[in-house]
PDB file of N, CA and C in Angstrom:
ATOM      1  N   UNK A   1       0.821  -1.195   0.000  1.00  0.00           N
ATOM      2  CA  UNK A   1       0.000   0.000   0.000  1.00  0.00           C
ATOM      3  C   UNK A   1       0.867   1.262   0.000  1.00  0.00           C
ATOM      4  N   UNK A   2       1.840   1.349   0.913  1.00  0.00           N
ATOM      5  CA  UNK A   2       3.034   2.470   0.612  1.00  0.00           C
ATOM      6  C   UNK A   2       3.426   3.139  -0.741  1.00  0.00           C
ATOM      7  N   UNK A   3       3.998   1.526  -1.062  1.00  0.00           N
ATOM      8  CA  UNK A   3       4.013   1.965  -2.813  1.00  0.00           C
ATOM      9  C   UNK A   3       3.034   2.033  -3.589  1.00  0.00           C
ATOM     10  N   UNK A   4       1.946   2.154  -3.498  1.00  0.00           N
ATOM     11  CA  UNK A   4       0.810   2.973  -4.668  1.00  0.00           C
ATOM     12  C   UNK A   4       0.930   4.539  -3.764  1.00  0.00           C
ATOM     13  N   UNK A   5       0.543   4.270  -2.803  1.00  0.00           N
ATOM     14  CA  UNK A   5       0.523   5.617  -2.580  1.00  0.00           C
ATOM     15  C   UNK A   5       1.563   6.635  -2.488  1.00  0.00           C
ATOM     16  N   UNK A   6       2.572   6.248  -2.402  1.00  0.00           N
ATOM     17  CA  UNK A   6       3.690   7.071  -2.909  1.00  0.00           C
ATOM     18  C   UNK A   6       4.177   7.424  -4.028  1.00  0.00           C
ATOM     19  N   UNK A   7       3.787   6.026  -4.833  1.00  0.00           N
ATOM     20  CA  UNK A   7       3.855   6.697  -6.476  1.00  0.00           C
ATOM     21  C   UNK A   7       2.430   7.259  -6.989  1.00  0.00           C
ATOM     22  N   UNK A   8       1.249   7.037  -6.536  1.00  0.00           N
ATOM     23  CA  UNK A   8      -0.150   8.197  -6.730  1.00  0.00           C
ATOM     24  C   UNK A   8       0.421   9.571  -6.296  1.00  0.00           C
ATOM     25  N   UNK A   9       1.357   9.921  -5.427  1.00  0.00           N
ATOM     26  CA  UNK A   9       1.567  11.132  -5.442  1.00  0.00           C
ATOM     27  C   UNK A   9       3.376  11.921  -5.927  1.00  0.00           C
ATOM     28  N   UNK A  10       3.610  10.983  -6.580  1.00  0.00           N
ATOM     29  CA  UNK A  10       4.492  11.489  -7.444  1.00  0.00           C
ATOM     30  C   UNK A  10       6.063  11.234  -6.535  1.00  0.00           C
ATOM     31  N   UNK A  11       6.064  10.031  -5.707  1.00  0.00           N
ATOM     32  CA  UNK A  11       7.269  10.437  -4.530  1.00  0.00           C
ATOM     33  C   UNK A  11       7.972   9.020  -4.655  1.00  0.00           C
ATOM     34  N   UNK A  12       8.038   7.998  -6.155  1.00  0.00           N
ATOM     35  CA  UNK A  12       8.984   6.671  -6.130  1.00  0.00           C
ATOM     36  C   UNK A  12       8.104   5.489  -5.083  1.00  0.00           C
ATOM     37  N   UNK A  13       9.211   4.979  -4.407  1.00  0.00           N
ATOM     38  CA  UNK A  13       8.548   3.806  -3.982  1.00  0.00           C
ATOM     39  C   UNK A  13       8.873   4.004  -2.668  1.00  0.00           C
ATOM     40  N   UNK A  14       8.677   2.947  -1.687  1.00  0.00           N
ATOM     41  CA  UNK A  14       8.836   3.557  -0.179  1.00  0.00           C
ATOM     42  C   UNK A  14      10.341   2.231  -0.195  1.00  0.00           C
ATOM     43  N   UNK A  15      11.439   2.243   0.825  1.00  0.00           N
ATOM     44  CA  UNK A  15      11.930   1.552   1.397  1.00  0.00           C
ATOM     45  C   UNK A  15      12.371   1.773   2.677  1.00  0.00           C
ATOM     46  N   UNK A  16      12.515   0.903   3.075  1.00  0.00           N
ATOM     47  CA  UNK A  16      13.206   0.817   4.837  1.00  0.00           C
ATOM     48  C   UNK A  16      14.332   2.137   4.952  1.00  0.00           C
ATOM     49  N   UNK A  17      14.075   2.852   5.697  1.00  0.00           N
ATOM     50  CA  UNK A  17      15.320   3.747   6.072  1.00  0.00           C
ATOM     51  C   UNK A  17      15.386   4.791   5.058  1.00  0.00           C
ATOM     52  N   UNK A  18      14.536   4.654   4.439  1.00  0.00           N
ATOM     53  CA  UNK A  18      14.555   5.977   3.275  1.00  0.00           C
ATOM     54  C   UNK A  18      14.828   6.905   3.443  1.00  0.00           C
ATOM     55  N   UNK A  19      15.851   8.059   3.364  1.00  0.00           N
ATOM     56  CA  UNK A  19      16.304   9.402   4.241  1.00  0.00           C
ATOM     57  C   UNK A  19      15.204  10.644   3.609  1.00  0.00           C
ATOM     58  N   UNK A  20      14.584  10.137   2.961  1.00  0.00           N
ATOM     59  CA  UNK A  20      13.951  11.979   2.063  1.00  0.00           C
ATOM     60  C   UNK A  20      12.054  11.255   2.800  1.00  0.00           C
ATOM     61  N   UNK A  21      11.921  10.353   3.294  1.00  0.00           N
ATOM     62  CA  UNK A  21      10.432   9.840   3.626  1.00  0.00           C
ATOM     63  C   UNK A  21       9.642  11.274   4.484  1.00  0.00           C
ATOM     64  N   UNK A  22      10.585  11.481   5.438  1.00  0.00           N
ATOM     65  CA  UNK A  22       9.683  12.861   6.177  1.00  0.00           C
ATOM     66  C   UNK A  22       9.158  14.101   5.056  1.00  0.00           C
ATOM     67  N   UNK A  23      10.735  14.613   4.158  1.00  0.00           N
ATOM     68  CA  UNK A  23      10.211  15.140   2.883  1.00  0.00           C
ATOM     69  C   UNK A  23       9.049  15.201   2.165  1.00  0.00           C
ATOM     70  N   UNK A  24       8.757  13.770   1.509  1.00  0.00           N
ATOM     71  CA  UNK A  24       8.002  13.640   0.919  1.00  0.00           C
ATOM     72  C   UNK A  24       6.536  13.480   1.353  1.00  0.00           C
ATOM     73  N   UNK A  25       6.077  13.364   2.842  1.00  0.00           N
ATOM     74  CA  UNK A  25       5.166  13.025   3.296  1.00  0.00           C
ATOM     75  C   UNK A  25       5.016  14.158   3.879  1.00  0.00           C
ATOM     76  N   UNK A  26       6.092  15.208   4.317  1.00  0.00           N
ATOM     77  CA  UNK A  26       5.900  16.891   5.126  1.00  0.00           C
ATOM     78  C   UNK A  26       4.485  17.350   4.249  1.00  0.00           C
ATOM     79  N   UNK A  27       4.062  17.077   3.292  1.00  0.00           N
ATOM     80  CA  UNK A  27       2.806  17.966   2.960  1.00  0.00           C
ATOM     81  C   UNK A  27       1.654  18.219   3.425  1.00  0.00           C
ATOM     82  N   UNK A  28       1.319  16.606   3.844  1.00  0.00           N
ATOM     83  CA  UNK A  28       1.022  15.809   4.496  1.00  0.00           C
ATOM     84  C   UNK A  28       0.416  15.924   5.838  1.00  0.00           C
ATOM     85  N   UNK A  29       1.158  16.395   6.657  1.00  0.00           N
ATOM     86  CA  UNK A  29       1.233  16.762   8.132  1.00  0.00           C
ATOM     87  C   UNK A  29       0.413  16.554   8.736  1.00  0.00           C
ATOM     88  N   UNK A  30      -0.502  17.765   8.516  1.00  0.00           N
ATOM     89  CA  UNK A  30      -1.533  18.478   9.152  1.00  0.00           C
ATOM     90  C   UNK A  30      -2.579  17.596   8.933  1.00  0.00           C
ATOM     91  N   UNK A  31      -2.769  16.904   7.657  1.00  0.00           N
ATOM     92  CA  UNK A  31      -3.874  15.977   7.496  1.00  0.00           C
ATOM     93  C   UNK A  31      -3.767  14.618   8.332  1.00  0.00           C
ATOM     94  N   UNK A  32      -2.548  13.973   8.454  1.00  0.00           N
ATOM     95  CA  UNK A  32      -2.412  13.321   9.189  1.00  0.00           C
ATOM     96  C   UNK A  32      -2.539  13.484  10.672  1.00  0.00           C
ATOM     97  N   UNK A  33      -2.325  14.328  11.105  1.00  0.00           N
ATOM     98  CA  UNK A  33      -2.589  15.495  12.517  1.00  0.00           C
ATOM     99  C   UNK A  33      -4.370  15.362  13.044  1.00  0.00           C
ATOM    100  N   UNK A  34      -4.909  16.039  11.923  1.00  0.00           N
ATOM    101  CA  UNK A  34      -6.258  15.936  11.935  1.00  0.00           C
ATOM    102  C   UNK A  34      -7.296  14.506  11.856  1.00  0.00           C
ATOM    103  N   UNK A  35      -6.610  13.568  11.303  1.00  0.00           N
ATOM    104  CA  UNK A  35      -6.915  12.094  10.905  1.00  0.00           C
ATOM    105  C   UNK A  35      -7.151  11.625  12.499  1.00  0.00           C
ATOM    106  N   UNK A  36      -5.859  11.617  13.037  1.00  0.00           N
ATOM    107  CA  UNK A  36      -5.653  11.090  13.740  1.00  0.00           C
ATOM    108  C   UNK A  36      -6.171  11.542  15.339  1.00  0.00           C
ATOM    109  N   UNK A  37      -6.077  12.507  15.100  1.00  0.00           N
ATOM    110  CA  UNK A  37      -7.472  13.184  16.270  1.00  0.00           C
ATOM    111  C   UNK A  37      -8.317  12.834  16.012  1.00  0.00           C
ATOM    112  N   UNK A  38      -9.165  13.302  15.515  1.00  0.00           N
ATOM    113  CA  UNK A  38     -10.065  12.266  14.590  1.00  0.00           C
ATOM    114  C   UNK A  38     -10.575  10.828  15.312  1.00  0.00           C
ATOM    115  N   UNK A  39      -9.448   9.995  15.099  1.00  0.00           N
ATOM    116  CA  UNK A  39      -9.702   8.569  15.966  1.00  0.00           C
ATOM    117  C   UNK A  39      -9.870   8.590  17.107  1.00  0.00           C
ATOM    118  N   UNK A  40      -8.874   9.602  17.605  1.00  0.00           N
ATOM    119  CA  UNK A  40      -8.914   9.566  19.555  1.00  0.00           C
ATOM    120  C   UNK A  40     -10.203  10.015  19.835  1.00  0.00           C
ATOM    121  N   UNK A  41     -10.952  11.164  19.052  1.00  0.00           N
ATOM    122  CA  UNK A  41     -12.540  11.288  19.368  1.00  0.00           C
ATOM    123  C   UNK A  41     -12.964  10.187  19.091  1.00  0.00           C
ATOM    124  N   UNK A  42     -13.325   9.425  18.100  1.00  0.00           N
ATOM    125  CA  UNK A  42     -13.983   8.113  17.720  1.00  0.00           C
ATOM    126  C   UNK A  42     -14.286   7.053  18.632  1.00  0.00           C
ATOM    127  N   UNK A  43     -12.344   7.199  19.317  1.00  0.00           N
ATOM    128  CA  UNK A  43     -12.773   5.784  19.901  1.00  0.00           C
ATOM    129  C   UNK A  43     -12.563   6.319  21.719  1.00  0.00           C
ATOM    130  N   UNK A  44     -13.250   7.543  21.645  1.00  0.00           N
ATOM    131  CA  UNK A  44     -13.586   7.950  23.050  1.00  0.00           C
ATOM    132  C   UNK A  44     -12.459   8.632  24.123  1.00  0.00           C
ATOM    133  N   UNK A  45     -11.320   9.102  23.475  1.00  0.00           N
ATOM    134  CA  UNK A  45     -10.232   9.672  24.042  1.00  0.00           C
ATOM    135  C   UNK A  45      -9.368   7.801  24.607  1.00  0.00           C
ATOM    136  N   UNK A  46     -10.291   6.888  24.421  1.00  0.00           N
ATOM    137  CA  UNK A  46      -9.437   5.526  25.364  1.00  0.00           C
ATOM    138  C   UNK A  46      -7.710   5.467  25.140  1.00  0.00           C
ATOM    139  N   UNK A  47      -7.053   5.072  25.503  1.00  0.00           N
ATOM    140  CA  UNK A  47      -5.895   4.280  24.826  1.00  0.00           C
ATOM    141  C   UNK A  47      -5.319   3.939  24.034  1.00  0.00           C
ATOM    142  N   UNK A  48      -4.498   4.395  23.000  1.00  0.00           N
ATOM    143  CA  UNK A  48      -4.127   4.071  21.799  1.00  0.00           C
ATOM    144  C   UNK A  48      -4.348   2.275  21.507  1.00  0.00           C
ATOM    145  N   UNK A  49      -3.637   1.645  22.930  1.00  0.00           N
ATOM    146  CA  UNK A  49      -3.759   0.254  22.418  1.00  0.00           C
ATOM    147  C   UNK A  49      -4.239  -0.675  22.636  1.00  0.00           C
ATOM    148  N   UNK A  50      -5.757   0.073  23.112  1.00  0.00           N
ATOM    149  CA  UNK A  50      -6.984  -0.360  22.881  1.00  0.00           C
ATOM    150  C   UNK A  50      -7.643   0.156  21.509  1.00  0.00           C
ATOM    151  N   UNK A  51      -6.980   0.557  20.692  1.00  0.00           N
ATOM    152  CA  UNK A  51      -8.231   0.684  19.631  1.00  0.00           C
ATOM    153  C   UNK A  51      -7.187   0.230  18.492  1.00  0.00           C
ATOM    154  N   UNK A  52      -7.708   0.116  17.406  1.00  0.00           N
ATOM    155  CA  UNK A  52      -7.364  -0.295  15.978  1.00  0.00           C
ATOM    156  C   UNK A  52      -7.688   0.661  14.502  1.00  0.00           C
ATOM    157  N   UNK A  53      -7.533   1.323  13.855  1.00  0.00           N
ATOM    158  CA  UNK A  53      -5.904   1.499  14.858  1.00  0.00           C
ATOM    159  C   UNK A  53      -6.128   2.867  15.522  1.00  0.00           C
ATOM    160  N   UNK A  54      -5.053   3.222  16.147  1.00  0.00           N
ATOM    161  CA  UNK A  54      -5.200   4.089  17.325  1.00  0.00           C
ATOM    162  C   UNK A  54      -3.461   4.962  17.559  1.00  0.00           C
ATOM    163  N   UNK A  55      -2.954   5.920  17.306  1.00  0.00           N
ATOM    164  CA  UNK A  55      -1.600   6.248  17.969  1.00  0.00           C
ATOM    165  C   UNK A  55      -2.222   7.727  18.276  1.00  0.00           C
ATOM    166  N   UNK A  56      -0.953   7.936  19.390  1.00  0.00           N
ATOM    167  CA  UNK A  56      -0.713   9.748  20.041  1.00  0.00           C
ATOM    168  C   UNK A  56       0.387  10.127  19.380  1.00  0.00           C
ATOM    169  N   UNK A  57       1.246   9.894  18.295  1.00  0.00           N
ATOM    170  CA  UNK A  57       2.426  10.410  17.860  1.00  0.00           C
ATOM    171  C   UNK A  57       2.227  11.485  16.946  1.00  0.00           C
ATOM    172  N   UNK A  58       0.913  12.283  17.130  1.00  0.00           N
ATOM    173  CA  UNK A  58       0.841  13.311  16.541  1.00  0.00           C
ATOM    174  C   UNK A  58       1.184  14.574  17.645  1.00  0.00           C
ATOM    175  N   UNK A  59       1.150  13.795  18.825  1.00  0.00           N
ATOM    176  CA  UNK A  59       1.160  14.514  19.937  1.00  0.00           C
ATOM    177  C   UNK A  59       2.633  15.208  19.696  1.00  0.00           C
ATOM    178  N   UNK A  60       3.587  14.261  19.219  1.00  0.00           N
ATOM    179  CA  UNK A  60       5.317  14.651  19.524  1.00  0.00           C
ATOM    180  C   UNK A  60       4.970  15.465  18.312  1.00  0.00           C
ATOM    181  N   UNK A  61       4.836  15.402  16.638  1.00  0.00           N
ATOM    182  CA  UNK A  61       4.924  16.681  15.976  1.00  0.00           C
ATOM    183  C   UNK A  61       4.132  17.394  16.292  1.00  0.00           C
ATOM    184  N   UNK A  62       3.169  17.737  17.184  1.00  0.00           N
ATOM    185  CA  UNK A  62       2.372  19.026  17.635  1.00  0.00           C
ATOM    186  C   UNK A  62       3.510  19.689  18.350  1.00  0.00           C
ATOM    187  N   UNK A  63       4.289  19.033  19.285  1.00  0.00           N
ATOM    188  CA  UNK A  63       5.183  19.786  20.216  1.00  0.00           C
ATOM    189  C   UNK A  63       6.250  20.252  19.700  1.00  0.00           C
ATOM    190  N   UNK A  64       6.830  19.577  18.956  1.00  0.00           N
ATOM    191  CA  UNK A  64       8.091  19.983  17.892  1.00  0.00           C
ATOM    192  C   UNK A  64       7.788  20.719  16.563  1.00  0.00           C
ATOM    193  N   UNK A  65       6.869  21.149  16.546  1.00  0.00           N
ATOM    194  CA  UNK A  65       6.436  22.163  15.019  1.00  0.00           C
ATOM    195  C   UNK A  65       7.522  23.553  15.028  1.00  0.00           C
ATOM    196  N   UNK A  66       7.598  24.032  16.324  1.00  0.00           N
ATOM    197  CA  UNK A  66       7.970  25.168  16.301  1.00  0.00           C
ATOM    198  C   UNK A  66       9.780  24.687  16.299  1.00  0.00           C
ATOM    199  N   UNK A  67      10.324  23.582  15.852  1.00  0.00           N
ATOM    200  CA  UNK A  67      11.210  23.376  15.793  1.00  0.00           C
ATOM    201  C   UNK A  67      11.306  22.715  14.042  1.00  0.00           C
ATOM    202  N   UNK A  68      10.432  22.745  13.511  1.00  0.00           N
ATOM    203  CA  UNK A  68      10.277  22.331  12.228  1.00  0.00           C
ATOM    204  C   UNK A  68      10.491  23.390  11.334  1.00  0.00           C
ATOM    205  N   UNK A  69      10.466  24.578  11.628  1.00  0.00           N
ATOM    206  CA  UNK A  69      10.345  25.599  10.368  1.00  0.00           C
ATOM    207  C   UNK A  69       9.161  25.847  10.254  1.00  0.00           C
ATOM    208  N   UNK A  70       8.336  25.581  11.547  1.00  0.00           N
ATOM    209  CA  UNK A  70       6.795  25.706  11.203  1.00  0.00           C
ATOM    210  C   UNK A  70       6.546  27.204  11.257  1.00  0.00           C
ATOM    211  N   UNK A  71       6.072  27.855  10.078  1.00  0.00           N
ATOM    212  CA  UNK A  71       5.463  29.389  10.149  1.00  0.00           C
ATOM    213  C   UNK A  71       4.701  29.516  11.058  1.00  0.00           C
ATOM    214  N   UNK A  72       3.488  28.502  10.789  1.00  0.00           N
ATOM    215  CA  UNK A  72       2.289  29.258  11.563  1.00  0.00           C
ATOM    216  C   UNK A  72       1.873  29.114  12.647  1.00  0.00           C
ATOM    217  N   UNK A  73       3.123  28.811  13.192  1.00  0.00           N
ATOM    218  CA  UNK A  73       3.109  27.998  14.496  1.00  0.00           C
ATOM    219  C   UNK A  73       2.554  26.583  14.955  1.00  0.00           C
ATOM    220  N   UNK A  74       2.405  26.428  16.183  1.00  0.00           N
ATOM    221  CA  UNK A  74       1.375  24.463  16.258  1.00  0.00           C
ATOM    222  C   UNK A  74       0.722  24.590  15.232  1.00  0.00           C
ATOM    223  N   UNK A  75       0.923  23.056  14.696  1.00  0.00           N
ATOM    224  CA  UNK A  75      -0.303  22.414  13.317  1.00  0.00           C
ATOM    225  C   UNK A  75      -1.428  22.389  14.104  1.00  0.00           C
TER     226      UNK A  75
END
């Protein structure tokens, strides 16, 4: 699935350890940001690993934006 969707958006194929992957997916961000909140409402603020799927690692780029080059401050 990586690789369609990386070549649907114009970015090669995915591999292990790929150094340009944050690059190509930086567009990205915010939608993923929003996705993923998203779930934690869904599945009731519970536990990431109680739900399916479920992560907080939007939490660490919310905190580190302003260390990203982020203009507009927190995503």
């Amino acid at each position: 699935m990586l690789n369609t969707y990386l070549c649907n958006i114009g970015k090669g194929k995915y591999k292990k350890n790929r150094d340009d992957i944050y690059a190509a997916l930086r567009p990205f961000l915010k939608d993923a940001i929003r996705n993923a909140k998203s779930l934690r409402v869904k599945h009731n603020n519970d536990a990431p690993s109680k739900n399916t799927p479920g992560t907080n690692v939007f939490e660490i780029f919310e905190f580190l934006s302003v260390y990203l080059n982020e203009t507009e401050g927190a995503l």
